[in-house]
PDB file of N, CA and C in Angstrom:
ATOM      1  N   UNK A   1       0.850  -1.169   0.000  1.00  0.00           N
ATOM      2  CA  UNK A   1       0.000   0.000   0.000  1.00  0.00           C
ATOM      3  C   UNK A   1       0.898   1.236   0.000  1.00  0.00           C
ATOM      4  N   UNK A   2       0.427   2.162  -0.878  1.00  0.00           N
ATOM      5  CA  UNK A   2       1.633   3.269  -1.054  1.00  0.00           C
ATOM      6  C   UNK A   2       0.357   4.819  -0.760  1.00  0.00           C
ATOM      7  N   UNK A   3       1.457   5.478  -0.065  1.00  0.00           N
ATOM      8  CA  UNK A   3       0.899   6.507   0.230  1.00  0.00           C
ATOM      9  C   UNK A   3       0.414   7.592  -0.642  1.00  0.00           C
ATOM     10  N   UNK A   4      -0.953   8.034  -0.338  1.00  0.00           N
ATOM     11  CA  UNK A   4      -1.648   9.202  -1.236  1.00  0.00           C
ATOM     12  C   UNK A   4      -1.205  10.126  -1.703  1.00  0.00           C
ATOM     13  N   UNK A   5      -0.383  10.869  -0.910  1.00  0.00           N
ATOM     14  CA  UNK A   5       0.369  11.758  -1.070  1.00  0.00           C
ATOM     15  C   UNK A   5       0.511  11.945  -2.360  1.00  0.00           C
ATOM     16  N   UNK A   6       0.813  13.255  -3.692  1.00  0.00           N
ATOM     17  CA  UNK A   6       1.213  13.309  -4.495  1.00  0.00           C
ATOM     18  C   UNK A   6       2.469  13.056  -4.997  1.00  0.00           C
ATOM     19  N   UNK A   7       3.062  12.424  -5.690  1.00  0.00           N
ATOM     20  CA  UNK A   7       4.187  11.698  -5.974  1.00  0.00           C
ATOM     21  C   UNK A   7       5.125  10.903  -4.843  1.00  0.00           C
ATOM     22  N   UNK A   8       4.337  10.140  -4.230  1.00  0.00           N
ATOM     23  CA  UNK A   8       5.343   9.593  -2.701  1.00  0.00           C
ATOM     24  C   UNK A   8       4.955   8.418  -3.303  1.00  0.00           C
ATOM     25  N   UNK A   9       6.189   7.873  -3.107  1.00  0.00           N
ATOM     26  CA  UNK A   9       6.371   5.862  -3.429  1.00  0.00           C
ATOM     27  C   UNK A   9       6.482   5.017  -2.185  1.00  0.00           C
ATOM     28  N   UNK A  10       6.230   5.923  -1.147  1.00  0.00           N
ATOM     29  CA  UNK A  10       6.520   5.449   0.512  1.00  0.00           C
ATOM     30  C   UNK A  10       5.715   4.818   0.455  1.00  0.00           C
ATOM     31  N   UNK A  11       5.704   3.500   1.780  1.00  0.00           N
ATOM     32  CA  UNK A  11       4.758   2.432   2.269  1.00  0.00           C
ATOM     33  C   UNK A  11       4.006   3.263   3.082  1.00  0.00           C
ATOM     34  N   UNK A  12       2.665   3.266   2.764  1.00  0.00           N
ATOM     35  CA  UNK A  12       1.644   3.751   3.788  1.00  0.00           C
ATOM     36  C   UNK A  12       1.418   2.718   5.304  1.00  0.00           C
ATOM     37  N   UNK A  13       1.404   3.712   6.402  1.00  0.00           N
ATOM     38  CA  UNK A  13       1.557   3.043   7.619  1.00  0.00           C
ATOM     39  C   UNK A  13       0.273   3.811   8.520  1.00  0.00           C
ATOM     40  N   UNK A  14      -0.605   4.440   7.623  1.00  0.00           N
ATOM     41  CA  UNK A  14      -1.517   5.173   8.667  1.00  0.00           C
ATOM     42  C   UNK A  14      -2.790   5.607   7.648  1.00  0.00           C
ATOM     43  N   UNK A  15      -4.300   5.184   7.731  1.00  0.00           N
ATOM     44  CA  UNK A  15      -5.152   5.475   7.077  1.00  0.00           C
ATOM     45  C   UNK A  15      -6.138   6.954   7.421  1.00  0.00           C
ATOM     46  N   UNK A  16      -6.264   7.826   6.556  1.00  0.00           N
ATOM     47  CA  UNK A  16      -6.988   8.759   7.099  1.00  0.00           C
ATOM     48  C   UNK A  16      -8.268   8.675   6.617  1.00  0.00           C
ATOM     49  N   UNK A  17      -8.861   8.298   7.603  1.00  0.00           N
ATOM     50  CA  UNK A  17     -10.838   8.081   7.178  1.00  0.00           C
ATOM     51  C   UNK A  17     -11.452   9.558   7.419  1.00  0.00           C
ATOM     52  N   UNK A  18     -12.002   9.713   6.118  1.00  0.00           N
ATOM     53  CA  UNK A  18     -12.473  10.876   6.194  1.00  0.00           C
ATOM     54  C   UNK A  18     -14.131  10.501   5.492  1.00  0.00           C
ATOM     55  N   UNK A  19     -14.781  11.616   5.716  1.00  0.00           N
ATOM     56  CA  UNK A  19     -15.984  11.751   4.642  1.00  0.00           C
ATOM     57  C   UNK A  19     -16.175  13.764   4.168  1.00  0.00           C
ATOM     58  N   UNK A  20     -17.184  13.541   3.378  1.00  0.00           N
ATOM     59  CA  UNK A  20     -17.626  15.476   2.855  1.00  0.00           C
ATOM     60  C   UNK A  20     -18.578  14.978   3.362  1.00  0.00           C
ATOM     61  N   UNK A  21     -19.326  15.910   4.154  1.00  0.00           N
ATOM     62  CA  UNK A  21     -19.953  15.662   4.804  1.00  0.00           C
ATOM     63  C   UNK A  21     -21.522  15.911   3.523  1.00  0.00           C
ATOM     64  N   UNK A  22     -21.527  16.747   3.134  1.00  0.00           N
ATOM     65  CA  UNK A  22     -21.995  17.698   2.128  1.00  0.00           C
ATOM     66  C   UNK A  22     -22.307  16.321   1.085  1.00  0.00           C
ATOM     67  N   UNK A  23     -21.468  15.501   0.708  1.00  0.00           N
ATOM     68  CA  UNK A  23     -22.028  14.328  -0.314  1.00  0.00           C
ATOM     69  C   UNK A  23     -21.983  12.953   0.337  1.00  0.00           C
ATOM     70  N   UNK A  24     -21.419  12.920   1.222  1.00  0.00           N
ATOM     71  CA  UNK A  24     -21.616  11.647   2.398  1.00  0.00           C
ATOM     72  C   UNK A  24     -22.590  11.292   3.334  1.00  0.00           C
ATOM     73  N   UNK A  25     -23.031  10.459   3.100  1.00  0.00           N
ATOM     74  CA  UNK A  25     -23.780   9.816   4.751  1.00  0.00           C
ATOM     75  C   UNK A  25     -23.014  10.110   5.913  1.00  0.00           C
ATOM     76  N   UNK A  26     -23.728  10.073   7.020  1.00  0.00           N
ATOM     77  CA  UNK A  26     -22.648  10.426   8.031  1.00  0.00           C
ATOM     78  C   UNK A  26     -21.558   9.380   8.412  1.00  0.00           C
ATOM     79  N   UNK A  27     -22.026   7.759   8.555  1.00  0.00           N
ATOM     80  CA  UNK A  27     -21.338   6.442   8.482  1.00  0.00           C
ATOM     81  C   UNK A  27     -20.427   6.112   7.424  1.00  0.00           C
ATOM     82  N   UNK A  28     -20.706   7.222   6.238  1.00  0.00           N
ATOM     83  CA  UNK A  28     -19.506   6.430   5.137  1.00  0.00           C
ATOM     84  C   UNK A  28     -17.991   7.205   5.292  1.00  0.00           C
ATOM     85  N   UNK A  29     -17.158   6.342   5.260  1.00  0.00           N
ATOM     86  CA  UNK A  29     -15.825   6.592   5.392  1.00  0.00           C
ATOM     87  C   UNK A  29     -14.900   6.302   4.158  1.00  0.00           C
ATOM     88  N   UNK A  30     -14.414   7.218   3.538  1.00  0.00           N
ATOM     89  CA  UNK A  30     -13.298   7.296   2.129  1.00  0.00           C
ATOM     90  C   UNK A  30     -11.736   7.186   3.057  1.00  0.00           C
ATOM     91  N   UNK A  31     -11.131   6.778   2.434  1.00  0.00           N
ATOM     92  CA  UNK A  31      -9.665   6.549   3.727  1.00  0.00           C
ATOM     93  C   UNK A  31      -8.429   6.827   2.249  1.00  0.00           C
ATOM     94  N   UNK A  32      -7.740   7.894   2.891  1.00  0.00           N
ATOM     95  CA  UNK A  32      -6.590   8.168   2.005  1.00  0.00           C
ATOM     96  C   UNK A  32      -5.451   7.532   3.179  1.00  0.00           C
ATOM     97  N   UNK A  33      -4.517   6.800   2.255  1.00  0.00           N
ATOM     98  CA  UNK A  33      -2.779   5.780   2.945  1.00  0.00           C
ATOM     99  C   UNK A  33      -2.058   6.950   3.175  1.00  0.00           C
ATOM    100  N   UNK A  34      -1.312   6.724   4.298  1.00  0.00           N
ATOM    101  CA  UNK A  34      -0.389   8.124   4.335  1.00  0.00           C
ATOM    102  C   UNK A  34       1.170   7.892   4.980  1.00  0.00           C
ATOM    103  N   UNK A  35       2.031   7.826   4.972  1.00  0.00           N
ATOM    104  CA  UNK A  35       3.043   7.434   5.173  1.00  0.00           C
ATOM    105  C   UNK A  35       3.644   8.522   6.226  1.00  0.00           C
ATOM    106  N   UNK A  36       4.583   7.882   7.056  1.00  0.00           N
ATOM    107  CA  UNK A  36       4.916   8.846   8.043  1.00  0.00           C
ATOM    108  C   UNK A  36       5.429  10.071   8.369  1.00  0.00           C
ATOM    109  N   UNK A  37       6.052  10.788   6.338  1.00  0.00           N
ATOM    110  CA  UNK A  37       5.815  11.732   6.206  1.00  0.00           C
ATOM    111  C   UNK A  37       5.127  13.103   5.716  1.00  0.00           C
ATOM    112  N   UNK A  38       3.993  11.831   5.597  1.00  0.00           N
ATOM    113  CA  UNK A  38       3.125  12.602   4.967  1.00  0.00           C
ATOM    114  C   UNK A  38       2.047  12.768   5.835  1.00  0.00           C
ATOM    115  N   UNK A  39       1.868  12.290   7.084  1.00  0.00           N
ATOM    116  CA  UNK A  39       0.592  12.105   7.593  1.00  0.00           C
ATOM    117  C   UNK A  39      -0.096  13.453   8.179  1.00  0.00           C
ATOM    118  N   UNK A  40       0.984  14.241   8.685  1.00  0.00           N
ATOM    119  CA  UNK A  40       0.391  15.641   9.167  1.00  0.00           C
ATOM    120  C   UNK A  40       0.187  16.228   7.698  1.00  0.00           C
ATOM    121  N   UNK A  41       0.627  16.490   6.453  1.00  0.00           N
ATOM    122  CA  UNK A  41       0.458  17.314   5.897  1.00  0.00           C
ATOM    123  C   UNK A  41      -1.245  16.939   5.424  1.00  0.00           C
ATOM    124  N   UNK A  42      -1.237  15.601   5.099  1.00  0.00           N
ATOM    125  CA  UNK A  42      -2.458  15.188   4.468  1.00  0.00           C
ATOM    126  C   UNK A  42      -4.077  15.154   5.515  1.00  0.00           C
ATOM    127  N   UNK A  43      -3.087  15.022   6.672  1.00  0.00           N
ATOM    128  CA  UNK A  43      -4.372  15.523   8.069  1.00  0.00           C
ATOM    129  C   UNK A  43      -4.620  16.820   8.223  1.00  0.00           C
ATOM    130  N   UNK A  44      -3.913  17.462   7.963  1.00  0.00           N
ATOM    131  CA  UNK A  44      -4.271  18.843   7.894  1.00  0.00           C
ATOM    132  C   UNK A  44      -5.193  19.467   6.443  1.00  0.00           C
ATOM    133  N   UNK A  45      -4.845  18.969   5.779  1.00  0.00           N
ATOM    134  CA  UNK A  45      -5.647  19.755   4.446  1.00  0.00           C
ATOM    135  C   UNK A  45      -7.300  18.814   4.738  1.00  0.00           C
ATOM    136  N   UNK A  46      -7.063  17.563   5.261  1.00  0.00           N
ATOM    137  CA  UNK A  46      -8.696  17.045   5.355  1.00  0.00           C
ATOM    138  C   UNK A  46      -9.316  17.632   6.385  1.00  0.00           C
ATOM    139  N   UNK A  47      -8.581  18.326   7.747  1.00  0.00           N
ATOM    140  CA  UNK A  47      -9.202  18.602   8.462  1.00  0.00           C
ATOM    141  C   UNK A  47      -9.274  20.222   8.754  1.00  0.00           C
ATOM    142  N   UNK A  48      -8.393  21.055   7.737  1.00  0.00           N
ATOM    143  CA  UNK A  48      -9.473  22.464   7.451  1.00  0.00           C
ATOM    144  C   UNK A  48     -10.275  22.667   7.024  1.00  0.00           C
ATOM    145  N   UNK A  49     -10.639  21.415   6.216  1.00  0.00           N
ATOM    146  CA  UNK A  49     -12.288  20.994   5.086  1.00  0.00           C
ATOM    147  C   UNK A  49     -13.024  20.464   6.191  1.00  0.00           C
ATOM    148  N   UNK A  50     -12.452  20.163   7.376  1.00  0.00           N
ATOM    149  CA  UNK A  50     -13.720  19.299   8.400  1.00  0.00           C
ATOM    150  C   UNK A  50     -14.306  17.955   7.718  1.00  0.00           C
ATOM    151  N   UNK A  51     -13.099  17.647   6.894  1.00  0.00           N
ATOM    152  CA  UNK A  51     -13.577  16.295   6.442  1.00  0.00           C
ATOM    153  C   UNK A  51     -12.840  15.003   7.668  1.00  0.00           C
ATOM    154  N   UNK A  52     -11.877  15.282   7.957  1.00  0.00           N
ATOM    155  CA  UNK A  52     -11.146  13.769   8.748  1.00  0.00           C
ATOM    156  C   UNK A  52     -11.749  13.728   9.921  1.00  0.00           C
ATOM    157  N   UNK A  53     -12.361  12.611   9.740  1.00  0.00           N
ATOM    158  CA  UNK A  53     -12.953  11.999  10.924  1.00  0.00           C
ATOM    159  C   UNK A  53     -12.161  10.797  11.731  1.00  0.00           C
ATOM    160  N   UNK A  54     -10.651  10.505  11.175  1.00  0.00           N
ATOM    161  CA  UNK A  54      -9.943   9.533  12.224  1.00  0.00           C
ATOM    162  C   UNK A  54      -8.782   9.310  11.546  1.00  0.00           C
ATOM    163  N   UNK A  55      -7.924   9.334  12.324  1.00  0.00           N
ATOM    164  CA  UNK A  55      -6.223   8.656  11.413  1.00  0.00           C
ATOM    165  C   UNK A  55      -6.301   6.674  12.898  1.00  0.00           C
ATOM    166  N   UNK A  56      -5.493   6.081  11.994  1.00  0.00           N
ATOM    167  CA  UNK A  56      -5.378   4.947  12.203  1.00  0.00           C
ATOM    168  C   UNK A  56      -4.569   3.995  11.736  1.00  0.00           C
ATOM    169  N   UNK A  57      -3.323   3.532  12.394  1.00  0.00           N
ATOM    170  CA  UNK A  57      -2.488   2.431  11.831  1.00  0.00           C
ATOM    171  C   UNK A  57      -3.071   1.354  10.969  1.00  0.00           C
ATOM    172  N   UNK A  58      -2.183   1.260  10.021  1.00  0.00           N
ATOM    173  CA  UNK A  58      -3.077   0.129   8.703  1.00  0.00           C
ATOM    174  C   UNK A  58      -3.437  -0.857   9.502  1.00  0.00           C
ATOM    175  N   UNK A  59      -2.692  -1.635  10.575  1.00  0.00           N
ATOM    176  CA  UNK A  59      -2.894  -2.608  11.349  1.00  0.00           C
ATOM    177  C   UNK A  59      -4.135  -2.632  11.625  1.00  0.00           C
ATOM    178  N   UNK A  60      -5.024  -1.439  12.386  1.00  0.00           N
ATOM    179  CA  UNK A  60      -6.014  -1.645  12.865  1.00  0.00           C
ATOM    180  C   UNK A  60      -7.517  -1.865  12.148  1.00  0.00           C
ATOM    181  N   UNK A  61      -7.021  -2.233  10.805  1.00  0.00           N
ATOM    182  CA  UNK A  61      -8.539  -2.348  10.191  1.00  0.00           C
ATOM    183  C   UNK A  61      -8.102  -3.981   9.282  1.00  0.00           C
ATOM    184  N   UNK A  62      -9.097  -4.729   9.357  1.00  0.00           N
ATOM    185  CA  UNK A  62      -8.973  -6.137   8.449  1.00  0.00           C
ATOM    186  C   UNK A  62      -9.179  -5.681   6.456  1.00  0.00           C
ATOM    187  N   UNK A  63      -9.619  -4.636   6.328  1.00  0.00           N
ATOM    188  CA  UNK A  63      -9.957  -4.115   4.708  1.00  0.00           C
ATOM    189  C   UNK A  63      -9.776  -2.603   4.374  1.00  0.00           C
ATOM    190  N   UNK A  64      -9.570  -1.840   3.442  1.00  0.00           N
ATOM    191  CA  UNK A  64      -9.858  -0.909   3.044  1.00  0.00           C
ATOM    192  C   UNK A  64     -11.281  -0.564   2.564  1.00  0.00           C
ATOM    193  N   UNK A  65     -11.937   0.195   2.945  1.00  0.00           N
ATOM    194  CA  UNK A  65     -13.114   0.385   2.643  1.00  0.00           C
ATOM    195  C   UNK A  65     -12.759   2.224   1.550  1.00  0.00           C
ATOM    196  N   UNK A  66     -13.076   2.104   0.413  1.00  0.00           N
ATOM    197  CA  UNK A  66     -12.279   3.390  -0.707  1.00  0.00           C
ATOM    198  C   UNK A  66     -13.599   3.499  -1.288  1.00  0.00           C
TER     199      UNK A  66
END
């Protein structure tokens, strides 16, 4: 799994579940991969939109839900 980030070939180690709230249900979750140097930059741009609703080690989920 490689991180979202624009041009990063890094192993993603952290999922950011987000939704728009605006075209989302409140339960549905879109999850961008983010690698450990990317994870503040990419938490920050989802969460001046008030879109990230959770960061989370890949470990902790059995699937990607995209």
């Amino acid at each position: 799994m490689i991180c979202s980030a624009k041009g990063c070939r890094s192993q993603a180690v952290w999922q950011l579940l987000w939704n728009n709230p605006k075209i989302h249900t409140p339960d549905r979750r879109k999850v961008w991969l983010a690698c450990d140097d990317h994870r503040e930059s990419l938490s920050q741009f989802l969460s001046v939109r008030g879109f990230l609703r959770d960061t989370v080690p890949i470990d902790d989920r059995d699937t990607l839900d995209e």
